[in-house]
Protein backbone atom coordinates (compact mmCIF):
# COMPACT_ATOMS: atom_id res chain seq x y z
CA UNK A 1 49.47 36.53 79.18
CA UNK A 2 46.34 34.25 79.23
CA UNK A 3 43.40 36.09 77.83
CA UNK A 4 40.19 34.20 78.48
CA UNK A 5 37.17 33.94 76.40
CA UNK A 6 35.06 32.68 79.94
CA UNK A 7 36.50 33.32 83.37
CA UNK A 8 35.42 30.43 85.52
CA UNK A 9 37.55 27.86 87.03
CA UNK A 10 37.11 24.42 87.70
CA UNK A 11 37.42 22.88 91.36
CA UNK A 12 40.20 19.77 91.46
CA UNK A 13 38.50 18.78 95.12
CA UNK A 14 36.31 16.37 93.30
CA UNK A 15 38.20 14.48 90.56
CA UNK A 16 37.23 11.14 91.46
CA UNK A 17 33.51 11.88 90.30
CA UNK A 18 35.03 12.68 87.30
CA UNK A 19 37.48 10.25 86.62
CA UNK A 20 35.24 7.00 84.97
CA UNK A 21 33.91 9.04 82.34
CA UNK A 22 35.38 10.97 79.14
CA UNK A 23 35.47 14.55 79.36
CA UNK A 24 35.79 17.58 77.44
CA UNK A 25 35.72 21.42 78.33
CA UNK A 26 32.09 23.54 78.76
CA UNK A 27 33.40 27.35 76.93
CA UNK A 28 35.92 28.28 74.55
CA UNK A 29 39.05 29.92 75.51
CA UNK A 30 41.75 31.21 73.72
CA UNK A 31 45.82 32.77 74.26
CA UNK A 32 47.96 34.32 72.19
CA UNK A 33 51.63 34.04 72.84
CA UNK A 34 55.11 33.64 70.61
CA UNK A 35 56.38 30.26 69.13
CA UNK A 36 59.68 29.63 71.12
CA UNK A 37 61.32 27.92 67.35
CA UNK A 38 58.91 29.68 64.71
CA UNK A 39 59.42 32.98 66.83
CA UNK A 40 55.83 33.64 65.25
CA UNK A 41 52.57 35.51 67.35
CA UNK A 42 50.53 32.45 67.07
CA UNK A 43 46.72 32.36 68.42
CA UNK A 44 45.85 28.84 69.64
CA UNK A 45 41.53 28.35 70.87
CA UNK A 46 40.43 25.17 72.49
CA UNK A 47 36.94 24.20 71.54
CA UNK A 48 34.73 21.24 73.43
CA UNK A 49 34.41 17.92 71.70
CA UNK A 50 32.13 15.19 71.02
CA UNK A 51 33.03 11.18 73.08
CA UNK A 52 35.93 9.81 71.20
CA UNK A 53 37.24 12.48 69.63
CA UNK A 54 40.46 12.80 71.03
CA UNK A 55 42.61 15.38 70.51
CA UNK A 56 42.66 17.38 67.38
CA UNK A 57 44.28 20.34 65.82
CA UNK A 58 43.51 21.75 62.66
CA UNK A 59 45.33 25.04 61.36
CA UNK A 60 43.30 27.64 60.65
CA UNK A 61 45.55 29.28 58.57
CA UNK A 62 44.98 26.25 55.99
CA UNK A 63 42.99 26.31 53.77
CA UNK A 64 42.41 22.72 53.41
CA UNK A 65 43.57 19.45 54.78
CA UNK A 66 44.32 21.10 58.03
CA UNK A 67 43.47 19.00 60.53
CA UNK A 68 45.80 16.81 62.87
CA UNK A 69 45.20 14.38 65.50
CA UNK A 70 47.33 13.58 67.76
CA UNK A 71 48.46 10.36 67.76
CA UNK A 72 51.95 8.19 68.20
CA UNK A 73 51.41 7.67 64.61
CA UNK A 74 51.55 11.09 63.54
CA UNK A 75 54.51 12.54 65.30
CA UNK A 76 57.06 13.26 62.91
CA UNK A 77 59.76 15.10 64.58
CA UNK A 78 61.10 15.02 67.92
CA UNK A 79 64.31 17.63 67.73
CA UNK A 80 64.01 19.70 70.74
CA UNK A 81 59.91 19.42 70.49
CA UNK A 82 57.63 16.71 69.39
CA UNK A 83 56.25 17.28 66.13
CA UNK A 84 52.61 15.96 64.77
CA UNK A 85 51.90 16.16 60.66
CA UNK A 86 48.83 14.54 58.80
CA UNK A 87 49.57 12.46 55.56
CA UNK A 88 49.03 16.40 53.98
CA UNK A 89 52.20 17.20 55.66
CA UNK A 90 50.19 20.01 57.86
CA UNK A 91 52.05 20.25 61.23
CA UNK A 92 52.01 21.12 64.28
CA UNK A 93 55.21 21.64 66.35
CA UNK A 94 56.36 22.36 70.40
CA UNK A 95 52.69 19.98 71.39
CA UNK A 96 54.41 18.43 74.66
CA UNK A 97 53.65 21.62 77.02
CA UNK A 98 49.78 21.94 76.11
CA UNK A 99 49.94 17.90 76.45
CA UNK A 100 51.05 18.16 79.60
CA UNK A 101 48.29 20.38 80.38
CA UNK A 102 45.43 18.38 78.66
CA UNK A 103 46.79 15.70 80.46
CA UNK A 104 46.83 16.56 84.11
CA UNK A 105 43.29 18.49 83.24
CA UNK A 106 42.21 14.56 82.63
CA UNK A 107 40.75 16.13 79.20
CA UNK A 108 39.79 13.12 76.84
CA UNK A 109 38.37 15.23 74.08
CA UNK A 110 39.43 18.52 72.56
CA UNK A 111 39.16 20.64 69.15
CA UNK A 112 42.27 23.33 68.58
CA UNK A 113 42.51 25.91 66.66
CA UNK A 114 45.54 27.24 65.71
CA UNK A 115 46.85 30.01 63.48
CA UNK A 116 50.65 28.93 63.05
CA UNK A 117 52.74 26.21 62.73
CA UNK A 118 53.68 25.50 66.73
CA UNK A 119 51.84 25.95 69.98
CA UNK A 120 53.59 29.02 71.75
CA UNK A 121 55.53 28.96 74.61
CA UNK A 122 54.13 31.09 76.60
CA UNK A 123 56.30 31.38 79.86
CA UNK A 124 57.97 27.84 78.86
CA UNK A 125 56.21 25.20 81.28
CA UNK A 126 52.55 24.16 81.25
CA UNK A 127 51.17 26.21 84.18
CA UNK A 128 49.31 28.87 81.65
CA UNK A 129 47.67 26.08 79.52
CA UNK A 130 45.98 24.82 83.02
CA UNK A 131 44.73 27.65 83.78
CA UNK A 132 43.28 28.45 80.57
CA UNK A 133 41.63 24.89 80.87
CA UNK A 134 40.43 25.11 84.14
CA UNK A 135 38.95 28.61 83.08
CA UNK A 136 36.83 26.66 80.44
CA UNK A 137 35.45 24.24 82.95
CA UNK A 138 35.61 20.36 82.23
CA UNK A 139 32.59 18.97 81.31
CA UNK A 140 31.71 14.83 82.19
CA UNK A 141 30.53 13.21 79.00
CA UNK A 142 28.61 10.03 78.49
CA UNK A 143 31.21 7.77 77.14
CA UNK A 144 33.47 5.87 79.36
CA UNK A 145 36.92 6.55 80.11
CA UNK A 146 39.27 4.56 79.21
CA UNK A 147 42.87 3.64 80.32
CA UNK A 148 45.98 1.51 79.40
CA UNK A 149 47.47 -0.35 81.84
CA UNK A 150 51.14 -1.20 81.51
CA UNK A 151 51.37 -5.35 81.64
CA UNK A 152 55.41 -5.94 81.24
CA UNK A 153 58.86 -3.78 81.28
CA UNK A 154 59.33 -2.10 78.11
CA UNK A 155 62.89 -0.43 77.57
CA UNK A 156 64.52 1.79 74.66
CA UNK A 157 67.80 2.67 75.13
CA UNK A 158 70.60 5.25 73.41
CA UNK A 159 74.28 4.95 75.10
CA UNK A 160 73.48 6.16 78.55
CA UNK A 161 70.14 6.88 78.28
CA UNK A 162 66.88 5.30 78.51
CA UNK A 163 63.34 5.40 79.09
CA UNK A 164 61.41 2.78 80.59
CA UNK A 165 57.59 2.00 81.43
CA UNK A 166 57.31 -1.03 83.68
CA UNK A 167 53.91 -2.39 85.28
CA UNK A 168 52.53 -0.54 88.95
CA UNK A 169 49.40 -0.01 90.47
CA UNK A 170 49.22 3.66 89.46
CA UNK A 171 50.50 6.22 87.46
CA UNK A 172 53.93 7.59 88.16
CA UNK A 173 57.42 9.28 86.67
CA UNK A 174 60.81 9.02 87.66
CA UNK A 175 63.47 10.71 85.89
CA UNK A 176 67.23 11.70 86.14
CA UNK A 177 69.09 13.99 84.76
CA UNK A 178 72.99 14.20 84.43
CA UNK A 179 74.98 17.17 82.89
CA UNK A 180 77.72 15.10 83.72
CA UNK A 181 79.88 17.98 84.98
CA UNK A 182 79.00 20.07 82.30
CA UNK A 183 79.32 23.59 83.35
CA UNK A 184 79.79 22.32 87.19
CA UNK A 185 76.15 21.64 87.11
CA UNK A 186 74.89 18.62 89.09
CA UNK A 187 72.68 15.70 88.61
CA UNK A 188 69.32 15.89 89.59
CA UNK A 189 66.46 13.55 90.41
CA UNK A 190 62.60 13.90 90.52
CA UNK A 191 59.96 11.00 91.77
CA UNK A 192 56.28 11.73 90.95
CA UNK A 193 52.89 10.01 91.84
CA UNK A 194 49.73 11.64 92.67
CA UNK A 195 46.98 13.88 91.83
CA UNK A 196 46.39 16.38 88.82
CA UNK A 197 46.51 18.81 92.00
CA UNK A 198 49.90 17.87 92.76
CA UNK A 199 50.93 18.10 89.00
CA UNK A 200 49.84 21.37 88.84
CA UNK A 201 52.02 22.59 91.61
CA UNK A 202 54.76 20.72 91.73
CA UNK A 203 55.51 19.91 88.06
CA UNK A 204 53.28 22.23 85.95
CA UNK A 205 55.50 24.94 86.46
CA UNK A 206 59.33 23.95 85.22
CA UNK A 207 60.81 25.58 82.54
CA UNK A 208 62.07 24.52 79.38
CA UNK A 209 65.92 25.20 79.38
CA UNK A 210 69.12 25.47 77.19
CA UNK A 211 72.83 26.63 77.28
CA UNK A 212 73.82 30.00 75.77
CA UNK A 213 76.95 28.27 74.30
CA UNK A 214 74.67 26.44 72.44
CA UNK A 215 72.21 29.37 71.08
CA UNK A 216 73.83 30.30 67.68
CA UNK A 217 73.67 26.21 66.77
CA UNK A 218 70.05 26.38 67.66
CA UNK A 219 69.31 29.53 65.22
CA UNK A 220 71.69 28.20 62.59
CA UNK A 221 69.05 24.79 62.51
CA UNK A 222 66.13 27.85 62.32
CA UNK A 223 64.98 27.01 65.78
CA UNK A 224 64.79 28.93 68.66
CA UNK A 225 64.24 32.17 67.01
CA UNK A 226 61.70 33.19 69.77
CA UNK A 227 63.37 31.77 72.73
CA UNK A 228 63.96 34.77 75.47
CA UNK A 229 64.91 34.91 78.99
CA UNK A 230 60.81 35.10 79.43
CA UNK A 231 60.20 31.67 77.98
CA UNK A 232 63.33 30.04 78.87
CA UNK A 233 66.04 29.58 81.43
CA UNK A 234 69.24 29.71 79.90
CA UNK A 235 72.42 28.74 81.67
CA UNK A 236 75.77 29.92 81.03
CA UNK A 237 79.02 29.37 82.54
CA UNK A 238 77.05 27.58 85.23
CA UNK A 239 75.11 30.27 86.39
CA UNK A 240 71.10 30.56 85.71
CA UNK A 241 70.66 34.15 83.07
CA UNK A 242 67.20 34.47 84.32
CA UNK A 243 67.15 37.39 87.04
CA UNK A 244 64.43 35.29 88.66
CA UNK A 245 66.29 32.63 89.50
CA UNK A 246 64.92 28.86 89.31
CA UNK A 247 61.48 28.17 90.81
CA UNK A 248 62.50 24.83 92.04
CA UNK A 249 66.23 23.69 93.15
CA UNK A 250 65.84 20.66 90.52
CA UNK A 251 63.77 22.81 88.00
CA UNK A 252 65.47 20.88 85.04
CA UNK A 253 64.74 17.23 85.99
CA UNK A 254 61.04 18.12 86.75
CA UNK A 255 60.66 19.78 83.28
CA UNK A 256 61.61 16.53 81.85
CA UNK A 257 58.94 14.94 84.23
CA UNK A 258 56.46 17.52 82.68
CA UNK A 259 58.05 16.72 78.41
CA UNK A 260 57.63 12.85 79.38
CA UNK A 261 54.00 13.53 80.79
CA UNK A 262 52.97 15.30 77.90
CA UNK A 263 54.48 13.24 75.33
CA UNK A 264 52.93 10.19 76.98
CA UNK A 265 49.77 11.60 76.53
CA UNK A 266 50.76 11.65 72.57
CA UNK A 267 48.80 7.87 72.92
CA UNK A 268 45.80 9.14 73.72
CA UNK A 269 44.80 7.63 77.51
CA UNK A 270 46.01 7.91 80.39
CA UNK A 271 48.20 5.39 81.48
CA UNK A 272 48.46 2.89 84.72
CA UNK A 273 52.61 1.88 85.23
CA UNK A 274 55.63 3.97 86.24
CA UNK A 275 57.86 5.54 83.62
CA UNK A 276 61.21 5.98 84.50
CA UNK A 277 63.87 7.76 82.34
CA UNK A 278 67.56 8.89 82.90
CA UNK A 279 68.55 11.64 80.71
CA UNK A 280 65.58 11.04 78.03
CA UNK A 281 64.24 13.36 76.19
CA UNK A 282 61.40 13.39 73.29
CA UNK A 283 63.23 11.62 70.83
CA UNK A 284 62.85 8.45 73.25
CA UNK A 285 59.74 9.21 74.59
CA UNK A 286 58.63 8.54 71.26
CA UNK A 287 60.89 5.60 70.55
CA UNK A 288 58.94 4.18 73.86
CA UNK A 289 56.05 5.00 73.05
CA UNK A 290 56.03 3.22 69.91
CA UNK A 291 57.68 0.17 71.26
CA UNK A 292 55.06 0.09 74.06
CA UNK A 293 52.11 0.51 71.78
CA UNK A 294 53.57 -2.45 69.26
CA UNK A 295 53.92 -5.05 71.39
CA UNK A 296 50.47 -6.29 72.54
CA UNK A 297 50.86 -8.24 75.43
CA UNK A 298 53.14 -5.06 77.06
CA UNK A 299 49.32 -3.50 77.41
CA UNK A 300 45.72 -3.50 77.81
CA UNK A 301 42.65 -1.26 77.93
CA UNK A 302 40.73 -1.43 80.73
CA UNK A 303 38.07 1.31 81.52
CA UNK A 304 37.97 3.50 84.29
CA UNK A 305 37.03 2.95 87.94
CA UNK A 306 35.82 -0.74 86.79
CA UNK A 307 36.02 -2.25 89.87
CA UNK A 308 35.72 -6.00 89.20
CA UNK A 309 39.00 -5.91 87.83
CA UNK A 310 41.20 -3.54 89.53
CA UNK A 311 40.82 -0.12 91.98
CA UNK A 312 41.37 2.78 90.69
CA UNK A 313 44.09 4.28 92.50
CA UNK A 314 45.38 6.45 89.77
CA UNK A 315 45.83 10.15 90.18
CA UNK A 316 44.45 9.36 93.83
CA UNK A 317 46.77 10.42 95.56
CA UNK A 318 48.96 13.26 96.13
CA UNK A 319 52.70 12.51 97.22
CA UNK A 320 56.03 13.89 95.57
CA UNK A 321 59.31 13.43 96.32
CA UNK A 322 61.78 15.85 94.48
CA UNK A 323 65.50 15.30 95.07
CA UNK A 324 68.65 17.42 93.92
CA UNK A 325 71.63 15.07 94.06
């Protein structure tokens, strides 16, 4: 459970006030919850941050060299989680949830402290870590905001699958998923664009998932150790474990949605173009990421709400279309 160092919450009715200019959280707040790999009780506390910053972890369990910043750069592992290390080799592991979060919280700048090596779980979706933002309250800083706006297709591409962010007037995911057949389970779709609102309760809370055929492979690799029927659905023989069921028909499609959103976020702004993915995962999120970021005339910065150049119609509106093929 979310335990809450200030228990106020933050109104989404007015996000376009906030949108042209950085922003950080007003109070501390803290959780406590298991690591789904490490299977460690790790306490994670998000602390406000000066313009710029970005977002930065440092361990507190380190005694030096322990801080991280997230960055494309410093993701070094994307095996079922994406992975961020300094040149120190302190890491942080399982970021893509809490991304997901910061993300749709349209938080800019942010100081973590953490006492393990991953962020935990929690219940395995994103839903917590918004709540234990919006209990901090964001806070409008002076700087600008600023975004990247997509300028020309950019594909990566492993046998069938592939991720792809392509040029549009706003922000928006696509994904598919196919079991193919596996386990009589069908393919799904899910189509997002809209508001942090609508992230929050249509996205926000899909699960993280896995097969039980596959468990003892997982622990053999030492991951997985804390996964549970509380942080996880697991699937076998077709049929969900959970004794709550799915909350959404196509839960397992929109938790990719939720893993690309956070690990696009891994850049650092916010983004104007329409990802779309079939069957991706983190590995190439990242692969995508970095090919986006390394060719520069695929992007451009351009700050928030300028309107000389554009209008800012990301996040504006809130429309989802979730299909279960």
């Amino acid at each position: 459970m979310v335990s809450q160092l200030k228990n106020r919450t933050f109104s989404t009715n007015n996000l376009s006030h906030f949108m042209t200019k950085q922003k950080t959280i007003f109070h501390p707040v803290s959780c406590r919850g298991i690591g789904v790999h490490s299977a460690k009780n790790i306490t994670i506390s998000l602390f406000p941050a000066e313009n710029d910053t970005g977002i930065v972890f440092e361990r507190v369990d380190l005694s030096q060299d322990n801080l991280i910043k997230v960055s494309v750069d410093n993701v070094v592992d994307t095996f079922m989680s994406t992975k961020i290390a300094n040149r120190s080799g302190a890491s942080i592991a399982t970021i893509e949830h809490l991304m997901a979060a910061i993300a749709a919280c349209e938080i800019d700048n942010l100081h973590i402290e953490i006492d393990g090596p991953e962020v935990p779980i929690l219940d395995g979706s994103s839903i917590d870590f918004i709540k234990l933002i919006e209990s901090a309250r964001l806070k409008e800083q002076k700087a600008p905001r600023r975004v990247i706006r997509v300028l020309k297709q950019i594909t990566v591409q492993e046998n069938d699958k592939f991720a792809t962010l392509e040029p549009a007037d706003d922000f928006s995911i696509d994904c598919t998923l196919d079991f193919h057949g596996r386990q009589g389970l069908m393919a799904e779709k899910v189509a997002f664009e809209g508001s942090s609102q609508s992230f929050r309760e249509e996205i926000a809370k899909a699960r993280t998932f896995g097969f039980y055929e596959d468990a003892q492979k997982i622990f053999a690799a030492g991951l997985g150790l804390g996964a549970s029927l509380d942080n996880t659905i697991v699937i076998d023989n077709g049929q969900v474990m959970n004794p709550e069921g799915l909350r959404y028909s196509n839960e397992f499609v929109r938790h990719k949605a939720l893993d690309a959103f956070g690990d696009l976020y891994v850049i650092g702004h916010p983004l104007i173009g329409c990802y779309k993915a079939h069957n991706s995962g983190h590995t190439l999120n990242h692969k995508l990421a970095k090919a986006f970021l390394s060719d520069k005339t695929a992007w451009r910065f351009e700050p928030l709400g300028d309107s000389t150049e554009w209008h800012p119609t990301v996040y504006s509106r809130s429309h989802i279309h979730s299909i279960s093929a």
